[in-house]
C-alpha atoms as a PDB file:
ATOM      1  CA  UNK A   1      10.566  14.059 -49.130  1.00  0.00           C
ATOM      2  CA  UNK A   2      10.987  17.688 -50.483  1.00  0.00           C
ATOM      3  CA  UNK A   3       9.593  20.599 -49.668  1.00  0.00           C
ATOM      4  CA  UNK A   4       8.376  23.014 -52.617  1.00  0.00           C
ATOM      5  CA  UNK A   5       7.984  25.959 -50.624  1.00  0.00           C
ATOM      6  CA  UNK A   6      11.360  26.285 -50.318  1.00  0.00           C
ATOM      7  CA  UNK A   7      13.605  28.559 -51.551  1.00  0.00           C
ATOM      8  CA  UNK A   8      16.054  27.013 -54.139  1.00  0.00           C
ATOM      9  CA  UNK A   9      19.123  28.866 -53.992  1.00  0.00           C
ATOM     10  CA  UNK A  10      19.916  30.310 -56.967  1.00  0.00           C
ATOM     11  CA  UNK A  11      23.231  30.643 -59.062  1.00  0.00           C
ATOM     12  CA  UNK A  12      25.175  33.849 -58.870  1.00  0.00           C
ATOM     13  CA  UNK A  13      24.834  35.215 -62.007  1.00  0.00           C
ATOM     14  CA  UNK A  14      26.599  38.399 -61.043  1.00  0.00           C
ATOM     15  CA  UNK A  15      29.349  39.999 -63.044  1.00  0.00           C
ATOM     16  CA  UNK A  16      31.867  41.477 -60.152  1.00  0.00           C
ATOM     17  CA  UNK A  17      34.689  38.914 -61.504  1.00  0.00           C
ATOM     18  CA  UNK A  18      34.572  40.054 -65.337  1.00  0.00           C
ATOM     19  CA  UNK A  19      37.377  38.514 -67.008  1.00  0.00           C
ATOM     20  CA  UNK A  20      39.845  41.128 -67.684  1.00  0.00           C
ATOM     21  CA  UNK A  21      39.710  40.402 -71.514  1.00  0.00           C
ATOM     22  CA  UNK A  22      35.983  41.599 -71.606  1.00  0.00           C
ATOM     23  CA  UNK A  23      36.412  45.068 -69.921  1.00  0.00           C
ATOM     24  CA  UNK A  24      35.321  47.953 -72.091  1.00  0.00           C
ATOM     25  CA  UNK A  25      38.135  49.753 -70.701  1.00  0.00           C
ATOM     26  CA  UNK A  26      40.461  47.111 -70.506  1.00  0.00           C
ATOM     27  CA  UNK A  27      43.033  48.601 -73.079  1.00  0.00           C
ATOM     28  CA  UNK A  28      43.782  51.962 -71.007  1.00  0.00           C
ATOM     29  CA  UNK A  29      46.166  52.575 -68.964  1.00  0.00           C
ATOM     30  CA  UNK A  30      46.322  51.398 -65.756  1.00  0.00           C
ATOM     31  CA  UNK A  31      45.190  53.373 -62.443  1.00  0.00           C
ATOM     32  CA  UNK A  32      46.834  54.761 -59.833  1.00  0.00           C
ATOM     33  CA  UNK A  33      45.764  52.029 -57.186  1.00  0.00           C
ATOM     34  CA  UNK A  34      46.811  49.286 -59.780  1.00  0.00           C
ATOM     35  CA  UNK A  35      50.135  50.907 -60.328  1.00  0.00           C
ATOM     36  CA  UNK A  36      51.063  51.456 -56.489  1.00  0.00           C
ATOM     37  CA  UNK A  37      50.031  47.429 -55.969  1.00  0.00           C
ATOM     38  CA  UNK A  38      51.384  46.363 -58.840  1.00  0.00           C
ATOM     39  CA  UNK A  39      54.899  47.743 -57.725  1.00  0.00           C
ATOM     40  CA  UNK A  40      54.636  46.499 -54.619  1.00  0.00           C
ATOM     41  CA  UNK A  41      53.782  42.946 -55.679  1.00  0.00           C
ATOM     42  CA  UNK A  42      56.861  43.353 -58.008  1.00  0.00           C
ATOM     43  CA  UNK A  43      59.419  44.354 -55.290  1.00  0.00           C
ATOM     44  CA  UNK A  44      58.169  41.197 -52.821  1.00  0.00           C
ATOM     45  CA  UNK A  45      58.112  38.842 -55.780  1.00  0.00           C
ATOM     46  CA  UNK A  46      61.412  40.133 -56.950  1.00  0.00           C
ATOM     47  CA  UNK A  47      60.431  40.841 -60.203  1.00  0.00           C
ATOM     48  CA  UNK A  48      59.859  43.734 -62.711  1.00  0.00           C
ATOM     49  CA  UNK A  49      57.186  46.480 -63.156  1.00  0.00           C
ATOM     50  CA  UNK A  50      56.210  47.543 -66.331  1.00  0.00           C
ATOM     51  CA  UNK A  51      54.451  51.007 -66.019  1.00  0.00           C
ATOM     52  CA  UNK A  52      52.742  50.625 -69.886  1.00  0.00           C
ATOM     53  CA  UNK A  53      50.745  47.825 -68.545  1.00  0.00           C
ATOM     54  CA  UNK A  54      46.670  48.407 -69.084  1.00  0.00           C
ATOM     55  CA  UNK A  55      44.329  48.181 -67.023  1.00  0.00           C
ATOM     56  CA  UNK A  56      43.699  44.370 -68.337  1.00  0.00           C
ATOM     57  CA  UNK A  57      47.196  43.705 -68.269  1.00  0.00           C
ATOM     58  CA  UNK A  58      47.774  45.011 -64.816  1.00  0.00           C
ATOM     59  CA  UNK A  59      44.749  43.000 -63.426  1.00  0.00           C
ATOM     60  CA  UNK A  60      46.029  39.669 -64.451  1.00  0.00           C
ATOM     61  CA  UNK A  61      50.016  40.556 -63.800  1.00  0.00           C
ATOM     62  CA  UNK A  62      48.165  41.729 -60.174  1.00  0.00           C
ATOM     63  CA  UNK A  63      46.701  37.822 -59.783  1.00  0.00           C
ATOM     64  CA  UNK A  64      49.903  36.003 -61.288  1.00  0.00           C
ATOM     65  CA  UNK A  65      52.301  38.282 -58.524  1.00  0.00           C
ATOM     66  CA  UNK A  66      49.916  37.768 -55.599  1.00  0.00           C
ATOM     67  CA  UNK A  67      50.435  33.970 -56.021  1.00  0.00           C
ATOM     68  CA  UNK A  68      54.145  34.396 -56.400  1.00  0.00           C
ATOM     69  CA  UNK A  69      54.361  37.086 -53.380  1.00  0.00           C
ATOM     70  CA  UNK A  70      51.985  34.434 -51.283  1.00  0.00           C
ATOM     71  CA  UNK A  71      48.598  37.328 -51.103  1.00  0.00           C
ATOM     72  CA  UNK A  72      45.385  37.515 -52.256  1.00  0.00           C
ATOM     73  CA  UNK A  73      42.783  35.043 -51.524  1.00  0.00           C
END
């Protein structure tokens, strides 16, 4: 038996994960608080920082290193 007056949950339609490759400013340079991570992720992963990275760029190097470097979610 179901109850209409419930509340259906609803999908999250949000947009706080955009895909990198959509960002209207995806193609400048990266920020400061990408660029300090980023080398850190590059030193624990043992690999090497590019500083001409965008923003885009940065965010998905960020996700492949965190993997490697065993952070992130």
């Amino acid at each position: 038996m179901t109850d209409d007056n419930k509340p259906q949950a609803q999908p999250d339609h949000s947009n706080t994960e955009k895909d990198p490759s959509n960002w209207t400013t995806g193609n400048e340079a990266m920020t400061g608080a990408q660029k300090s991570y980023l080398q850190t992720l590059c030193e624990e992963a043992n690999e090497s920082f590019d500083p001409n990275l965008t923003k885009a760029q940065a965010s998905e190097r960020i996700d492949q290193l965190q993997t490697i470097a065993n952070r992130g979610e």
